[in-house]
Protein backbone atom coordinates (compact mmCIF):
# COMPACT_ATOMS: atom_id res chain seq x y z
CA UNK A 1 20.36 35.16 -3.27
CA UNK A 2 19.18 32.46 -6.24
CA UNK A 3 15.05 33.36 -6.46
CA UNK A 4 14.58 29.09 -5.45
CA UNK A 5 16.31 29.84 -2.05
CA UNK A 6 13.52 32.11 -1.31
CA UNK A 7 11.22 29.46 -1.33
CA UNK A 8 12.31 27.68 1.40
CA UNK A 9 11.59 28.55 5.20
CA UNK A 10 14.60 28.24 8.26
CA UNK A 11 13.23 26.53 11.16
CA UNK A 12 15.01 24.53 14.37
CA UNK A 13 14.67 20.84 14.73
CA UNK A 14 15.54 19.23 17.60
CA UNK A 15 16.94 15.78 17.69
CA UNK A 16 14.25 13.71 19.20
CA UNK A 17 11.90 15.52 16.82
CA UNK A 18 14.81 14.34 13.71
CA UNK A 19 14.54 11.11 15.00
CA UNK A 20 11.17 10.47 15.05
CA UNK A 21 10.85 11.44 11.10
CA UNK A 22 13.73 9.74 10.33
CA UNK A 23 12.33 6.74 11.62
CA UNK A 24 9.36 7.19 9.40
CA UNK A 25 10.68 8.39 6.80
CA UNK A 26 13.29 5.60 6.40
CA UNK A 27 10.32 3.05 7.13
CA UNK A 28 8.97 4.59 4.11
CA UNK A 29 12.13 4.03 1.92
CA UNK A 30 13.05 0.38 2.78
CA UNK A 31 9.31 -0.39 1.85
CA UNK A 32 9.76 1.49 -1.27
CA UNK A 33 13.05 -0.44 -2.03
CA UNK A 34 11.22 -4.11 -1.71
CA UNK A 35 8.39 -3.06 -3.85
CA UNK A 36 10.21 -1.88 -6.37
CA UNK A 37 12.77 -5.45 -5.92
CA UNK A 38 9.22 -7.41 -6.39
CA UNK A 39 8.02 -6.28 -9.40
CA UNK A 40 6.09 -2.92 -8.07
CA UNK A 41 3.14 -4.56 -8.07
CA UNK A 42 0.31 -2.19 -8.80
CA UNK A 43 -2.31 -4.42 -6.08
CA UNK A 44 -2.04 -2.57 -3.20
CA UNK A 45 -1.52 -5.44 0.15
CA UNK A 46 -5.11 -4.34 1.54
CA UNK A 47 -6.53 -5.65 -1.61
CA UNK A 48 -4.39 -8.52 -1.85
CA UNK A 49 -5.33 -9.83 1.05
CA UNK A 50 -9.00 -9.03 1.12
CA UNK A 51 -9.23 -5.93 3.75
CA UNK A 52 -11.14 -2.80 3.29
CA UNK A 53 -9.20 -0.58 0.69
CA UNK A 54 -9.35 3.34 -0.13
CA UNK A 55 -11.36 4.19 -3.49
CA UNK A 56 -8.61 6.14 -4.72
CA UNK A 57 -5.10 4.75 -4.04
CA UNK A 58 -3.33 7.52 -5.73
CA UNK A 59 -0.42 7.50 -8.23
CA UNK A 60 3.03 6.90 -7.92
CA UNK A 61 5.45 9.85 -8.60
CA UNK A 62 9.61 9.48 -8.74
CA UNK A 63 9.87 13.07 -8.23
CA UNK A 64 7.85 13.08 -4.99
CA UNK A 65 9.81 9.96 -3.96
CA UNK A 66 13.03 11.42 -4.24
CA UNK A 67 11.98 14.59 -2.15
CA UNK A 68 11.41 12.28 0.81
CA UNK A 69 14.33 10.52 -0.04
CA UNK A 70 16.19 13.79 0.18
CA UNK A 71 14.13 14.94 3.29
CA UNK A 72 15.05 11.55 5.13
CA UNK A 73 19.15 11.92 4.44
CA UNK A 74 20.18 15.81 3.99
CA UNK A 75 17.22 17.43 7.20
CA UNK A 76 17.25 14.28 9.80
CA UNK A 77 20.83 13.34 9.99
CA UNK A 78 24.19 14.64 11.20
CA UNK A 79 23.01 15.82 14.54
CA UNK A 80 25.92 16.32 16.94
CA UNK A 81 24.17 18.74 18.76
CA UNK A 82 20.68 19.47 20.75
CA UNK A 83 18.97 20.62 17.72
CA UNK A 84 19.91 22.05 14.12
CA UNK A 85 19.41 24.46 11.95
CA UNK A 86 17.29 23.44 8.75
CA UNK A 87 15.84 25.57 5.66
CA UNK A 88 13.53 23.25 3.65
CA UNK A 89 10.37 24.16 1.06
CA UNK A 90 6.98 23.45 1.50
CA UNK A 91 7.00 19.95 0.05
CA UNK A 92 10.02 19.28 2.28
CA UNK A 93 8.19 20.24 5.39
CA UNK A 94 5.00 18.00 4.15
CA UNK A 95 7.77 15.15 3.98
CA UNK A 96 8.65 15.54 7.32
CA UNK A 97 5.07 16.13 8.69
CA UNK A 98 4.68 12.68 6.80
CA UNK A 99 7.57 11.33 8.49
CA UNK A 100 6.23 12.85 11.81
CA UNK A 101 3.16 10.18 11.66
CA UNK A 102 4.64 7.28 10.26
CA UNK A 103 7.17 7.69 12.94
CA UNK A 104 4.15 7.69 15.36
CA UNK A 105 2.70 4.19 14.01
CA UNK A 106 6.25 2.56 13.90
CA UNK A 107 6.84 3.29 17.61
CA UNK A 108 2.93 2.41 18.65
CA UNK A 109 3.53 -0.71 16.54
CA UNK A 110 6.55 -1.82 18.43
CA UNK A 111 8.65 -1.18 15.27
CA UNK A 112 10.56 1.25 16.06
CA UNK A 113 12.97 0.69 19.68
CA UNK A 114 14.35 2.37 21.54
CA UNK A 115 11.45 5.02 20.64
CA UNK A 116 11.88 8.80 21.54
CA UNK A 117 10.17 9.70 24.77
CA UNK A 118 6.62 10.52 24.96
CA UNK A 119 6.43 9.88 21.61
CA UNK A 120 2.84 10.80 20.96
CA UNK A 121 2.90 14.59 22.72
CA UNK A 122 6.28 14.78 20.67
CA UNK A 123 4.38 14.40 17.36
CA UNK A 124 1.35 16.78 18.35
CA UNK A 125 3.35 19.45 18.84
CA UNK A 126 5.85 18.31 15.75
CA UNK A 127 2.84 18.63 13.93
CA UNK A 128 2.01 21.55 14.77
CA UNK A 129 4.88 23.19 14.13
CA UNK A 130 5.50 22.14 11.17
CA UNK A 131 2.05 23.03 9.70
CA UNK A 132 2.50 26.37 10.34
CA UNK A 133 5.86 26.06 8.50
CA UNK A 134 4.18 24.51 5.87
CA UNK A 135 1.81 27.49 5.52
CA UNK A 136 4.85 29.84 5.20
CA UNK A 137 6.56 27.72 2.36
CA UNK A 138 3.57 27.54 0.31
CA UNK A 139 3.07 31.11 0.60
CA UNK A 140 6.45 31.22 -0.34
CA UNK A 141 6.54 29.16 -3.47
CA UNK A 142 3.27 30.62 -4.44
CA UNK A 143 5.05 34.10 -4.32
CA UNK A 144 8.05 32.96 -6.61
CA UNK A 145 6.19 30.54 -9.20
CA UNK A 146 2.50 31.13 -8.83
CA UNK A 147 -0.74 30.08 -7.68
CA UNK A 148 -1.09 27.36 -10.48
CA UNK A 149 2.19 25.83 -10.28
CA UNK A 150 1.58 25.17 -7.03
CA UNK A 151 -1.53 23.84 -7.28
CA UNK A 152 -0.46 21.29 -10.40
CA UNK A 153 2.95 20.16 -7.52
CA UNK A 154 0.45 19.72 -4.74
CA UNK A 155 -2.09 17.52 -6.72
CA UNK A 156 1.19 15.25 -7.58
CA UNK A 157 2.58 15.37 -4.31
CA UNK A 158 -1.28 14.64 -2.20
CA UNK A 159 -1.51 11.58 -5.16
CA UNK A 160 1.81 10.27 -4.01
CA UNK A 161 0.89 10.05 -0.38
CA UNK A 162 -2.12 8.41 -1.11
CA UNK A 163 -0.10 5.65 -2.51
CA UNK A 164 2.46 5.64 -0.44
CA UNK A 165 -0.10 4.98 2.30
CA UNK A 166 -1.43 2.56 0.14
CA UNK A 167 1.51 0.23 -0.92
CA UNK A 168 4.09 0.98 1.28
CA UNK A 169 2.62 2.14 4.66
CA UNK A 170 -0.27 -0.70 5.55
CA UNK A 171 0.65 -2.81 8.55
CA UNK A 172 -1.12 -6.39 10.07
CA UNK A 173 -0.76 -5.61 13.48
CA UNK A 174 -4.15 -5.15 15.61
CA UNK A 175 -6.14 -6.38 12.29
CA UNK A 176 -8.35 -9.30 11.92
CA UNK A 177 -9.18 -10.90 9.03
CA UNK A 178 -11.96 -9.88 7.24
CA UNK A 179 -13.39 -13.56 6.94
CA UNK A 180 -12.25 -17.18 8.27
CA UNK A 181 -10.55 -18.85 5.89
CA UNK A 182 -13.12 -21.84 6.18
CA UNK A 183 -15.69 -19.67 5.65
CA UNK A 184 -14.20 -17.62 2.77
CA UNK A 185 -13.79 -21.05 1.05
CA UNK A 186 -17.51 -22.31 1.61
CA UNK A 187 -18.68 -18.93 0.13
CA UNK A 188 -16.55 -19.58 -2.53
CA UNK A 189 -17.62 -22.73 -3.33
CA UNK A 190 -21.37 -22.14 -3.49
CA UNK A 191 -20.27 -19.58 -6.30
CA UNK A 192 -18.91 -21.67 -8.49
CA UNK A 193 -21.50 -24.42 -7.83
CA UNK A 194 -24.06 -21.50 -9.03
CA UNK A 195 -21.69 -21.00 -11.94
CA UNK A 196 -21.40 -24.50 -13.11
CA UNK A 197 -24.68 -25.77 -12.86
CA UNK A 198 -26.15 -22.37 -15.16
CA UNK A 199 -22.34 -23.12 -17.24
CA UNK A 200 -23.40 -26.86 -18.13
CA UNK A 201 -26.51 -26.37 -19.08
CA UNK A 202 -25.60 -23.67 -21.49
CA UNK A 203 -23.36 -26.18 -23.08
CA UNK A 204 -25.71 -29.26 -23.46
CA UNK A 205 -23.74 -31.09 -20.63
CA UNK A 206 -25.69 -33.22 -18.15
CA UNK A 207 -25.21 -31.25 -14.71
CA UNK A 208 -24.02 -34.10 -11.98
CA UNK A 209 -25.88 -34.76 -8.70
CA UNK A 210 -25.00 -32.28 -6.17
CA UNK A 211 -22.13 -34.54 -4.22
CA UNK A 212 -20.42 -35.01 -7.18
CA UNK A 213 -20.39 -31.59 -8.58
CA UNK A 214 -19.62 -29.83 -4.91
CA UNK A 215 -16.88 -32.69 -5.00
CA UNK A 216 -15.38 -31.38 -8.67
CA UNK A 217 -15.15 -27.86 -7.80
CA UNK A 218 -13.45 -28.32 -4.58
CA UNK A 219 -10.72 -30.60 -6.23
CA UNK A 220 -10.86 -27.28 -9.02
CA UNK A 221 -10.27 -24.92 -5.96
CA UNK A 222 -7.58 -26.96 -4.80
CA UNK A 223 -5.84 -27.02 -8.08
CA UNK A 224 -6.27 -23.27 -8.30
CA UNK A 225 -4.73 -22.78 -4.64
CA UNK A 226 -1.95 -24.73 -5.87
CA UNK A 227 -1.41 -22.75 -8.81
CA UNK A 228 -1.42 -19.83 -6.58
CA UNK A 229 1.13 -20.88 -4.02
CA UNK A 230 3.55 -21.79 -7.82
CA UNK A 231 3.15 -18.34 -9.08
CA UNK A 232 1.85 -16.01 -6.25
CA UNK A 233 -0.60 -13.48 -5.21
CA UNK A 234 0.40 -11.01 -7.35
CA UNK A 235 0.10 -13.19 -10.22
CA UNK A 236 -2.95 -14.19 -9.52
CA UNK A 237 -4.61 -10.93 -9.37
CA UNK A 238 -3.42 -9.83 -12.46
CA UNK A 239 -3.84 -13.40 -13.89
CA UNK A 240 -7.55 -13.72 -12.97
CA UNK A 241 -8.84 -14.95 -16.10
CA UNK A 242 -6.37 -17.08 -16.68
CA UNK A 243 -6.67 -18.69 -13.39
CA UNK A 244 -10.86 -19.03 -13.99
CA UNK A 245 -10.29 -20.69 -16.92
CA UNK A 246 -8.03 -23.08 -15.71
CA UNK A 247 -11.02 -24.28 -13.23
CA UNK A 248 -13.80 -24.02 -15.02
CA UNK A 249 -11.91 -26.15 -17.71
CA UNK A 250 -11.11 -28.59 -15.11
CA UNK A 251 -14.93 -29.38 -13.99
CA UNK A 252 -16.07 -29.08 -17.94
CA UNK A 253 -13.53 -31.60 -19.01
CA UNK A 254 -14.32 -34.50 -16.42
CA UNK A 255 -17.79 -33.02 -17.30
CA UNK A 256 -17.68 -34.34 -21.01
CA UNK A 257 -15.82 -37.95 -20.37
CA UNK A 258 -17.88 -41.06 -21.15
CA UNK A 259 -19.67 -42.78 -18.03
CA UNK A 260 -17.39 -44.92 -15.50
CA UNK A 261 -14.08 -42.93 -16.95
CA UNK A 262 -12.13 -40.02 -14.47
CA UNK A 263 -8.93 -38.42 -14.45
């Protein structure tokens, strides 16, 4: 027997149990597929839009994408029986225990119809079971290529998760958002307001009456929403100094014009 077959553990899955990862799994891919057709943008959608986001987003990895490619087409499909007969690694198994729990969210989400029943009790014990095969495949691969090898492929493979979770797995449903837009906007404007009056001064310019200079930077925000909406979120986040510039050059300039004269 080749010494990498020995690495990999034989277990039963049954087909609502194939299913359910399957249904994660493949969640997982098509989300890959559209971030990588929009640029993979390296602004995770949490942070785009303003919610809460993880510290430590992780790092993408092609090789720990392709095992869950490779999980999600050779170990969940084909099944013309009750259950099958699989033999998959430890990283394979950690593919399918990630599978396992996307599954879960896609079918609480109303993703996922018709969804296996009792879908939750079905990925406890999934999980279970497939833990302890994890356990058994990295005892296995630490056997055949060592203690450090392993350690260096599970770093890589925990990192990819992390993104994965991060770019590909975050869902809107049940969330609010973190602020009103009205109010998010009236924050924002007292900010720059701060900004220009402390900007002006630094550059000899005679800071305008409060009405008029509340009424400059909103016509500044509104250019730089419309800028947005031309070239996107994305854009903008990786633009950001561009797109500051672009305002505070628009309140400077009408700033600096002789009396009685606007734009």
């Amino acid at each position: 027997m080749p010494q990498a077959a020995s690495t990999k553990i034989p277990f039963r899955l049954v087909r609502d149990e194939a299913r359910l990862i399957r249904a994660g799994l493949m969640w997982e891919v098509t989300k890959h597929h559209y971030w990588k057709k929009e640029g993979a943008s390296s602004i995770s959608p949490a942070r785009l839009y303003g919610y809460p986001a993880r510290a430590d987003e992780g790092t993408y990895s092609t090789s720990c994408q392709a095992t869950i490619l490779h999980t999600a087409v050779a170990a969940t499909n084909s099944f013309r029986a009750a259950s099958r007969r699989l033999c998959l690694d430890a990283f394979e198994i950690a593919a399918c225990m990630l599978g396992a729990r996307v599954g879960e969210m896609v079918c609480r989400h109303g993703h996922f119809k018709p969804c296996p029943p009792k879908y939750k009790l079905l990925t406890d014990r999934l999980l279970t079971k497939l833990e302890r095969l994890r356990k058994r495949g990295r005892r296995a691969y630490i056997r055949i290529y060592g203690e450090a090898t392993f350690v260096e492929a599970s770093h890589a493979w925990q990192q990819h998760v992390r993104f994965v979770r991060a770019f590909f797995l975050f869902c809107t449903c049940n969330r609010q958002w973190p602020l009103a837009a009205g109010v998010c906007r009236r924050l924002l404007q007292v900010e720059w307001i701060s900004y220009f009056r402390d900007e002006l001064s630094e550059l000899g310019l005679e800071v305008p009456p409060e009405p008029e200079l509340r009424n400059l930077v909103r016509r500044a925000l509104r250019m730089g929403r419309r800028t947005i909406r031309g070239y996107g979120r994305t854009w903008a986040h990786e633009n950001h100094d561009v797109l500051h510039e672009r305002i505070r050059t628009f309140v400077v300039k009408r700033c600096t014009l002789p009396q009685g004269l606007t734009f």
